[in-house]
C-alpha atoms as a PDB file:
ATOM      1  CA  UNK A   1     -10.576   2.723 -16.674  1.00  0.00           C
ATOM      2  CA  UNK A   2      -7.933   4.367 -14.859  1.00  0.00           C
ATOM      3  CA  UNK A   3      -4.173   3.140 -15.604  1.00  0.00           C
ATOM      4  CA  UNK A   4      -1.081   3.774 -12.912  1.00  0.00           C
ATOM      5  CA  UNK A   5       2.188   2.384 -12.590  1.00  0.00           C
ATOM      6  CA  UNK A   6       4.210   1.175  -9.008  1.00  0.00           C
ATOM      7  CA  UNK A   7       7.499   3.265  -8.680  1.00  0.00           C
ATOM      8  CA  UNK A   8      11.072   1.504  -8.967  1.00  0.00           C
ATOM      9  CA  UNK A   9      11.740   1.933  -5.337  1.00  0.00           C
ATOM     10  CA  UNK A  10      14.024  -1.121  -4.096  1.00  0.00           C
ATOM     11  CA  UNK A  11      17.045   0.384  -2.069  1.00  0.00           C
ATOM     12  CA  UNK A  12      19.408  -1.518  -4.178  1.00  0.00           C
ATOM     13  CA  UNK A  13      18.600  -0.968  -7.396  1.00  0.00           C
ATOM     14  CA  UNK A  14      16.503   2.408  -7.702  1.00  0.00           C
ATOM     15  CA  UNK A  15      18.057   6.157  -7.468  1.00  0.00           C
ATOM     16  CA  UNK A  16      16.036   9.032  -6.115  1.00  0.00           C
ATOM     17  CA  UNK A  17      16.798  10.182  -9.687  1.00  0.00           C
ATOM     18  CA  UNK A  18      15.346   6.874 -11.143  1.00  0.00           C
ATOM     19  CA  UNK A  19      12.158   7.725  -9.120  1.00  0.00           C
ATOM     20  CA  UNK A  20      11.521  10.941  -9.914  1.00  0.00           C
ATOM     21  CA  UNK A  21      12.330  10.431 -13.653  1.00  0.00           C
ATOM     22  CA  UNK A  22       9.274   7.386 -13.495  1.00  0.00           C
ATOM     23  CA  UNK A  23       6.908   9.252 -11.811  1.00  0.00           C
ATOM     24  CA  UNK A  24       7.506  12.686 -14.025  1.00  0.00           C
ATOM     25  CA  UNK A  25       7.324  10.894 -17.385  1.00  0.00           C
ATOM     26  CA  UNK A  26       4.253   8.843 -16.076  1.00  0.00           C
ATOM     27  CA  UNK A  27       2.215  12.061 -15.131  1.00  0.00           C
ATOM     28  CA  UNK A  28       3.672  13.433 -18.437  1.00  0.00           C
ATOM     29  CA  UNK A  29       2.422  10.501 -20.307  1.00  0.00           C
ATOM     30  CA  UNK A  30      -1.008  10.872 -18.720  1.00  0.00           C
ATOM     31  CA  UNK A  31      -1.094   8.134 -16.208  1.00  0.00           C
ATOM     32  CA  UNK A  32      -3.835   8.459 -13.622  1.00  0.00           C
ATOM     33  CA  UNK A  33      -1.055   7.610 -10.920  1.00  0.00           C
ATOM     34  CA  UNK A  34       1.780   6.231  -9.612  1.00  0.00           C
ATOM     35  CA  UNK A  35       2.478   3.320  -6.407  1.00  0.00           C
ATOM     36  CA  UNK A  36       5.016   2.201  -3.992  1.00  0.00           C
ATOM     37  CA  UNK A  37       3.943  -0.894  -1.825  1.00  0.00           C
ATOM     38  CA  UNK A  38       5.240  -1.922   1.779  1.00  0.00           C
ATOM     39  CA  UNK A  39       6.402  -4.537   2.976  1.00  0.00           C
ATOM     40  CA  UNK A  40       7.531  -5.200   6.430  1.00  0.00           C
ATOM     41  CA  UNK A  41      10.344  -7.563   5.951  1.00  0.00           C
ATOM     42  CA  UNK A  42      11.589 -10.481   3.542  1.00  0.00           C
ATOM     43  CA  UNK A  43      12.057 -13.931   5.064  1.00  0.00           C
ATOM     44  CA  UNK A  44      15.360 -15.405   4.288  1.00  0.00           C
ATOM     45  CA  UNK A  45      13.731 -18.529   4.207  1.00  0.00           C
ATOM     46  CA  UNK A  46      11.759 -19.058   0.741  1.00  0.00           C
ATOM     47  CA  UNK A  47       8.775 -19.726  -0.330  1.00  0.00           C
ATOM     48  CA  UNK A  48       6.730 -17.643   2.410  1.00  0.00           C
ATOM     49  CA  UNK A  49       4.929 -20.838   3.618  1.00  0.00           C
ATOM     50  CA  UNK A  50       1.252 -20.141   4.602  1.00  0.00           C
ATOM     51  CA  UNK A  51      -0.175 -23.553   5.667  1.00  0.00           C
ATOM     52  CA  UNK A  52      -2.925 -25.379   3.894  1.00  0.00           C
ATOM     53  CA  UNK A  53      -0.616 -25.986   0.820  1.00  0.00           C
ATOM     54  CA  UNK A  54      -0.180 -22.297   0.132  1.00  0.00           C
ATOM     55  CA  UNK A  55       3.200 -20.794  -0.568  1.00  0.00           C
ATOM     56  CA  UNK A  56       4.792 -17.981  -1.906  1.00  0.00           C
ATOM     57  CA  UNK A  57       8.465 -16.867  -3.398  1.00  0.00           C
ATOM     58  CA  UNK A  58       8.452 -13.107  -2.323  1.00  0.00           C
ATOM     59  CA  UNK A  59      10.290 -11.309  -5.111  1.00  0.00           C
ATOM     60  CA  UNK A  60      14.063 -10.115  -3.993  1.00  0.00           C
ATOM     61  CA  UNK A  61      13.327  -6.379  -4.447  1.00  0.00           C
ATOM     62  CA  UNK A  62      10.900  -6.810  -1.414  1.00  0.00           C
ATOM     63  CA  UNK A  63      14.183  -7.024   1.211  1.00  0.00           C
ATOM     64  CA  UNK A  64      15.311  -3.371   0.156  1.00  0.00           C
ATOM     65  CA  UNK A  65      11.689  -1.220  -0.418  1.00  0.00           C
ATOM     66  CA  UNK A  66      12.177   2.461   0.300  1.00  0.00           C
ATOM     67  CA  UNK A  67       9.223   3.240   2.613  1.00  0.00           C
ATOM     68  CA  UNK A  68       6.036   4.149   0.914  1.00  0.00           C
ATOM     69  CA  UNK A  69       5.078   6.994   2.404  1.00  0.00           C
ATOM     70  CA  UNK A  70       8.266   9.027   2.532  1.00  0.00           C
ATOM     71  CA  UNK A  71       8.983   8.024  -1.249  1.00  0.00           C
ATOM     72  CA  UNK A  72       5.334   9.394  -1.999  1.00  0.00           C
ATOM     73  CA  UNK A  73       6.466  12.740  -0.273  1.00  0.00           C
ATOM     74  CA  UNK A  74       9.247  13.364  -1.973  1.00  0.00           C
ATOM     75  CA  UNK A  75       7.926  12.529  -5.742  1.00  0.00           C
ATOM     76  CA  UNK A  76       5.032  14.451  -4.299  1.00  0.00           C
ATOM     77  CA  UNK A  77       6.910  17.779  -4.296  1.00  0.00           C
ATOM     78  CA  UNK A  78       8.278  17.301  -8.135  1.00  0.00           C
ATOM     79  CA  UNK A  79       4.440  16.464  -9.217  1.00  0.00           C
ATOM     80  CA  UNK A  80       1.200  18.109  -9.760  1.00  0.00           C
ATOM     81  CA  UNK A  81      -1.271  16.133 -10.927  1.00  0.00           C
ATOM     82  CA  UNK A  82      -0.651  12.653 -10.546  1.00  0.00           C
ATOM     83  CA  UNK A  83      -2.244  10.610  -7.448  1.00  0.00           C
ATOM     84  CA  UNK A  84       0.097   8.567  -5.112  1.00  0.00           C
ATOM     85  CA  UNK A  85      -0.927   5.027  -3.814  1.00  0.00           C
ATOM     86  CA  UNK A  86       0.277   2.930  -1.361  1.00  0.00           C
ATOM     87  CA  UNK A  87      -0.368  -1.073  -2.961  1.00  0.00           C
ATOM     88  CA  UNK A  88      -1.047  -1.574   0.179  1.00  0.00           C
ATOM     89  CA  UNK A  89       0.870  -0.620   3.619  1.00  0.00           C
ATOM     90  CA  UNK A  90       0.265  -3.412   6.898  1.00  0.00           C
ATOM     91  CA  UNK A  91      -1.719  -1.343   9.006  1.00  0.00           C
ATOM     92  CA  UNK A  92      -1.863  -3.534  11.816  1.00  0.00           C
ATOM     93  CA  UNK A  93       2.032  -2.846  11.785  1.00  0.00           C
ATOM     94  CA  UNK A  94       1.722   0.596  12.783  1.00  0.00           C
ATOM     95  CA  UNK A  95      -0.077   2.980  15.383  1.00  0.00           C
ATOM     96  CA  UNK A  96      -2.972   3.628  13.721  1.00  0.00           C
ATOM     97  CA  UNK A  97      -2.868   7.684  15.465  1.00  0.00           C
ATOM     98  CA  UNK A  98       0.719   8.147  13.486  1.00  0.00           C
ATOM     99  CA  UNK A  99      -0.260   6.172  10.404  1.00  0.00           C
ATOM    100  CA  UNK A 100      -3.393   8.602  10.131  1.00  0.00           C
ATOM    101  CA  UNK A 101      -1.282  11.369  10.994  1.00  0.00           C
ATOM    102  CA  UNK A 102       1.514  10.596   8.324  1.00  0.00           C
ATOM    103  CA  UNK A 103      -1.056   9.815   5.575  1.00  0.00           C
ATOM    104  CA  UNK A 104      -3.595  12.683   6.607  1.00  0.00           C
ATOM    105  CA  UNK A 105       0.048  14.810   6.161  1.00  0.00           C
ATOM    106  CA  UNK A 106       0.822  13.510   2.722  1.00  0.00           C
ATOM    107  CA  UNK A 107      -2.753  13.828   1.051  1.00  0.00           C
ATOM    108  CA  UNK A 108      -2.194  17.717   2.611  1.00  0.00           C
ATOM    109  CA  UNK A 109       1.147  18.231   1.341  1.00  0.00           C
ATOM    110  CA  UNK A 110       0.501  17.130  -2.134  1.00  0.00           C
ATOM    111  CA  UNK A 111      -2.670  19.108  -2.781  1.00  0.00           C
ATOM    112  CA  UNK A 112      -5.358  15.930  -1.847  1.00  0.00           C
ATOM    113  CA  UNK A 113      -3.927  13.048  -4.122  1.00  0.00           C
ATOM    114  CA  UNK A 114      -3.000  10.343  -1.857  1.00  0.00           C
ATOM    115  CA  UNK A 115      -4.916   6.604  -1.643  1.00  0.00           C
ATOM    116  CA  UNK A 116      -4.104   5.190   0.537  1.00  0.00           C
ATOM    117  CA  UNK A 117      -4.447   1.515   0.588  1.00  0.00           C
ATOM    118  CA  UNK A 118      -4.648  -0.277   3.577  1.00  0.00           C
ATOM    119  CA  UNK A 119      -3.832  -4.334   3.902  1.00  0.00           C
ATOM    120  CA  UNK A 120      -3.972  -6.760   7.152  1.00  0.00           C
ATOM    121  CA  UNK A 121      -0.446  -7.773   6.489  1.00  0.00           C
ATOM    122  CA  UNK A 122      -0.183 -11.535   4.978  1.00  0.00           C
ATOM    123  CA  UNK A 123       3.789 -12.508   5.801  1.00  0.00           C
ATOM    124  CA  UNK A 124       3.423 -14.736   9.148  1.00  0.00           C
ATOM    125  CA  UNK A 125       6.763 -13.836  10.191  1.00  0.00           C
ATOM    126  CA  UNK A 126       6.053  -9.745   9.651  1.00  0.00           C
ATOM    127  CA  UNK A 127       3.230 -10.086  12.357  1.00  0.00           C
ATOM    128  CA  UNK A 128       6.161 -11.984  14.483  1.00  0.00           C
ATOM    129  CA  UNK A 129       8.795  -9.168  14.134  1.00  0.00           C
ATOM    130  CA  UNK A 130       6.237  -6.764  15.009  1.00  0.00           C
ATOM    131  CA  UNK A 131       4.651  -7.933  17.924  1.00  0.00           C
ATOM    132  CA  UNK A 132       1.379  -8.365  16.669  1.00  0.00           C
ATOM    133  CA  UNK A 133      -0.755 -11.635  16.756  1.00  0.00           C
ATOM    134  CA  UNK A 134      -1.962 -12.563  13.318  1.00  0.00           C
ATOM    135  CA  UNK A 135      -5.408 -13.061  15.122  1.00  0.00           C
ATOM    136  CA  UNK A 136      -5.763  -9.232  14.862  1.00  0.00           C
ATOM    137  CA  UNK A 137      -6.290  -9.804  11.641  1.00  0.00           C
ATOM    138  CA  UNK A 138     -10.511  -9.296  10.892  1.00  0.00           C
ATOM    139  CA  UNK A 139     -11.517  -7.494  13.906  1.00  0.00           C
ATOM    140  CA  UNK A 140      -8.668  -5.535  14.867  1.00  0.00           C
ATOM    141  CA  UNK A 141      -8.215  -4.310  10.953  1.00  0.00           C
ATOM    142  CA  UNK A 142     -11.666  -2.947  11.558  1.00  0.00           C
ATOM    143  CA  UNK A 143     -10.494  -1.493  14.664  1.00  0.00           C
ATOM    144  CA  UNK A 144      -7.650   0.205  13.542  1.00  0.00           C
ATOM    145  CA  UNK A 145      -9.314   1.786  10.558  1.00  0.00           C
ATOM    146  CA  UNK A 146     -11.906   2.918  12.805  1.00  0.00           C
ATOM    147  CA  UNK A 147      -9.520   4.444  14.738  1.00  0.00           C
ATOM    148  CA  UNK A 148      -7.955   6.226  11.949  1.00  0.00           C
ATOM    149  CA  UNK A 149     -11.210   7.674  10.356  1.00  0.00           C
ATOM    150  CA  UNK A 150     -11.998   8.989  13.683  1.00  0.00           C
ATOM    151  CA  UNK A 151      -8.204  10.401  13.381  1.00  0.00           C
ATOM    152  CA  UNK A 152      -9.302  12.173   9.948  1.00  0.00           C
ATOM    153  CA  UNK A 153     -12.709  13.534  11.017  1.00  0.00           C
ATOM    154  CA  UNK A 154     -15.097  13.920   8.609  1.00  0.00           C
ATOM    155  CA  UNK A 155     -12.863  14.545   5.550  1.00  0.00           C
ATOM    156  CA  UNK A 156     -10.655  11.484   5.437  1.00  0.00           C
ATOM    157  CA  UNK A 157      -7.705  11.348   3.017  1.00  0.00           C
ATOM    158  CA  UNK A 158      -9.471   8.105   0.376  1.00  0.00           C
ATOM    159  CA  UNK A 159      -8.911   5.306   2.047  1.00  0.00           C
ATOM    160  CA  UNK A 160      -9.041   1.623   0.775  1.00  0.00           C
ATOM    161  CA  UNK A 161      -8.921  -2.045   2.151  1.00  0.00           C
ATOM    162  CA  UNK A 162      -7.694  -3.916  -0.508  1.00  0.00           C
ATOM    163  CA  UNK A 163      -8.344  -7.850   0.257  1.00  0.00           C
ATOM    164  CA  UNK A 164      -8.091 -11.238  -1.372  1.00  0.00           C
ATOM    165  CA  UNK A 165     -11.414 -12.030  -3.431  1.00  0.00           C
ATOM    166  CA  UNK A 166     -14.159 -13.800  -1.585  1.00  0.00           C
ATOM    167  CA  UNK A 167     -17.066 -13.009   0.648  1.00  0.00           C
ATOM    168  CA  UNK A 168     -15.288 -12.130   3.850  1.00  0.00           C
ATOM    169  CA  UNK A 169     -13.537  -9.537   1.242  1.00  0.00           C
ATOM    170  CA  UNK A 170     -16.513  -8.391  -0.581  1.00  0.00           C
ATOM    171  CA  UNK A 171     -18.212  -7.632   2.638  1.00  0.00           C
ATOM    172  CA  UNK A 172     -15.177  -5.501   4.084  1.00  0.00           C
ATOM    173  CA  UNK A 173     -14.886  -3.862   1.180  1.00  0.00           C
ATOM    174  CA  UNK A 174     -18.874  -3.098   1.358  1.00  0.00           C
ATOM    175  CA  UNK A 175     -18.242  -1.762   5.266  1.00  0.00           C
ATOM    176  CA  UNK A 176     -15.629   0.340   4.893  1.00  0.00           C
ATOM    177  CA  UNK A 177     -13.405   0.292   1.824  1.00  0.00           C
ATOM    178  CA  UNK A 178     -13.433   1.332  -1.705  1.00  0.00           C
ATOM    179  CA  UNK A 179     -10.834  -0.748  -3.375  1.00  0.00           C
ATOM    180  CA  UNK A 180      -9.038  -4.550  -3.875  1.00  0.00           C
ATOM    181  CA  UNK A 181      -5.849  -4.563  -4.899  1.00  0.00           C
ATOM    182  CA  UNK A 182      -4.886  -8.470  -5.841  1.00  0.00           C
ATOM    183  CA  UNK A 183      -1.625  -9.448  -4.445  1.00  0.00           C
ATOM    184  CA  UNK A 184      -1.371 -12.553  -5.156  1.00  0.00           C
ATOM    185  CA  UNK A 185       0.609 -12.672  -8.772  1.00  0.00           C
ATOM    186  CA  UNK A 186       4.691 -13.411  -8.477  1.00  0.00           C
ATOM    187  CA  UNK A 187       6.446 -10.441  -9.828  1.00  0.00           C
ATOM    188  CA  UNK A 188       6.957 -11.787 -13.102  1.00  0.00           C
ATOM    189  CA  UNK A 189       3.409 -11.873 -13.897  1.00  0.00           C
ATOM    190  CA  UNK A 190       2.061  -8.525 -12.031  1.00  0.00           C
ATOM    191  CA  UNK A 191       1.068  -5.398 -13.778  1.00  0.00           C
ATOM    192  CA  UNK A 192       0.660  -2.069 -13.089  1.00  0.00           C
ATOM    193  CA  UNK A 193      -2.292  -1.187 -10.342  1.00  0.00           C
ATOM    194  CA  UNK A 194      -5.230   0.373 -11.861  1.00  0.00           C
ATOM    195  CA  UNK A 195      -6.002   3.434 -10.063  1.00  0.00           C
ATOM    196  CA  UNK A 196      -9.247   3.970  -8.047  1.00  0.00           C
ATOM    197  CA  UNK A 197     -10.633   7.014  -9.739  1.00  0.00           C
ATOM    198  CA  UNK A 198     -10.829  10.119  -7.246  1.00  0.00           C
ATOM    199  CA  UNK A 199     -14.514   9.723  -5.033  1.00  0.00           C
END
């Protein structure tokens, strides 16, 4: 079993000292690696309501997240060892040619120890401020992975789709991923991400 911790990365209460003091002492402690997750936006309007009797409070800290992949860069450059994870970033958010580009640069830059985990996006009002119908969700995640493992060629930097459990998950996972990352626990209750051991 691998162990990792996420980074203390919310704007408003984390330093780029703060950061780099977590993620030094947790590759000196041994820790398999360290994660930043991110989110699109933070309704104002709480619990995040999701039809069908489903609702969640999103944790404060989620309105001020330093972005994943630029926190992972710069912790990359005072680390050696330790992999960097993104728990998980919306990929139908983002052009999947520059998202494959920025993570393909990152797993370069830090000597091959980025995973990058990959979600749908969940927050109905994310897909709203983006432009994107939630209906992409399913088929167009497949699409836009595709589309980024034809961006990596034949040595892809590791990447996951982290679902919710059930079928529909295990069988994505089975197609095309390598991880789950559950993100369904309130803040209060969450630990640290295991790590998905190097492949």
């Amino acid at each position: 079993m691998y162990f990792g911790l996420h980074l203390p990365a919310a704007a408003d209460a984390a330093s780029p000292g703060l950061i780099l003091r977590v993620a030094e002492e947790a590759e000196r402690m041994g820790l398999a690696s360290v994660w930043m997750s991110d989110g699109l936006l933070r309704p104002v309007q709480q619990p995040v309501d999701f039809g069908g009797g489903i609702s969640i409070v999103m944790p404060p800290e989620s309105a001020s997240q330093c972005d994943a992949i630029l926190t992972l860069a710069y912790v990359a450059a005072r680390t050696s060892r330790i992999q960097l994870g993104t728990s998980v970033i919306g990929a139908l958010f983002h052009n999947p040619v520059a998202l494959a580009r920025r993570l393909a640069t990152l797993d370069l830059l830090s000597g091959g120890r980025l995973i990058a985990g990959l979600g749908q996006g969940w927050v109905p009002q994310a897909f709203a401020v983006a432009g994107v119908s939630p209906r992409r969700r399913g088929a167009g995640f497949e699409e836009q992975t595709q589309a980024m493992r034809a961006v990596w060629g034949p040595d892809p930097a590791r990447p996951q789709h982290p679902q919710h459990p059930g079928r529909a998950a295990a069988a994505d996972r089975a197609r095309g991923g390598c991880g789950w990352s559950p993100g369904s626990r309130s803040a209060s209750t969450r630990g640290p991400p295991a790590a998905v051991p190097p492949s």
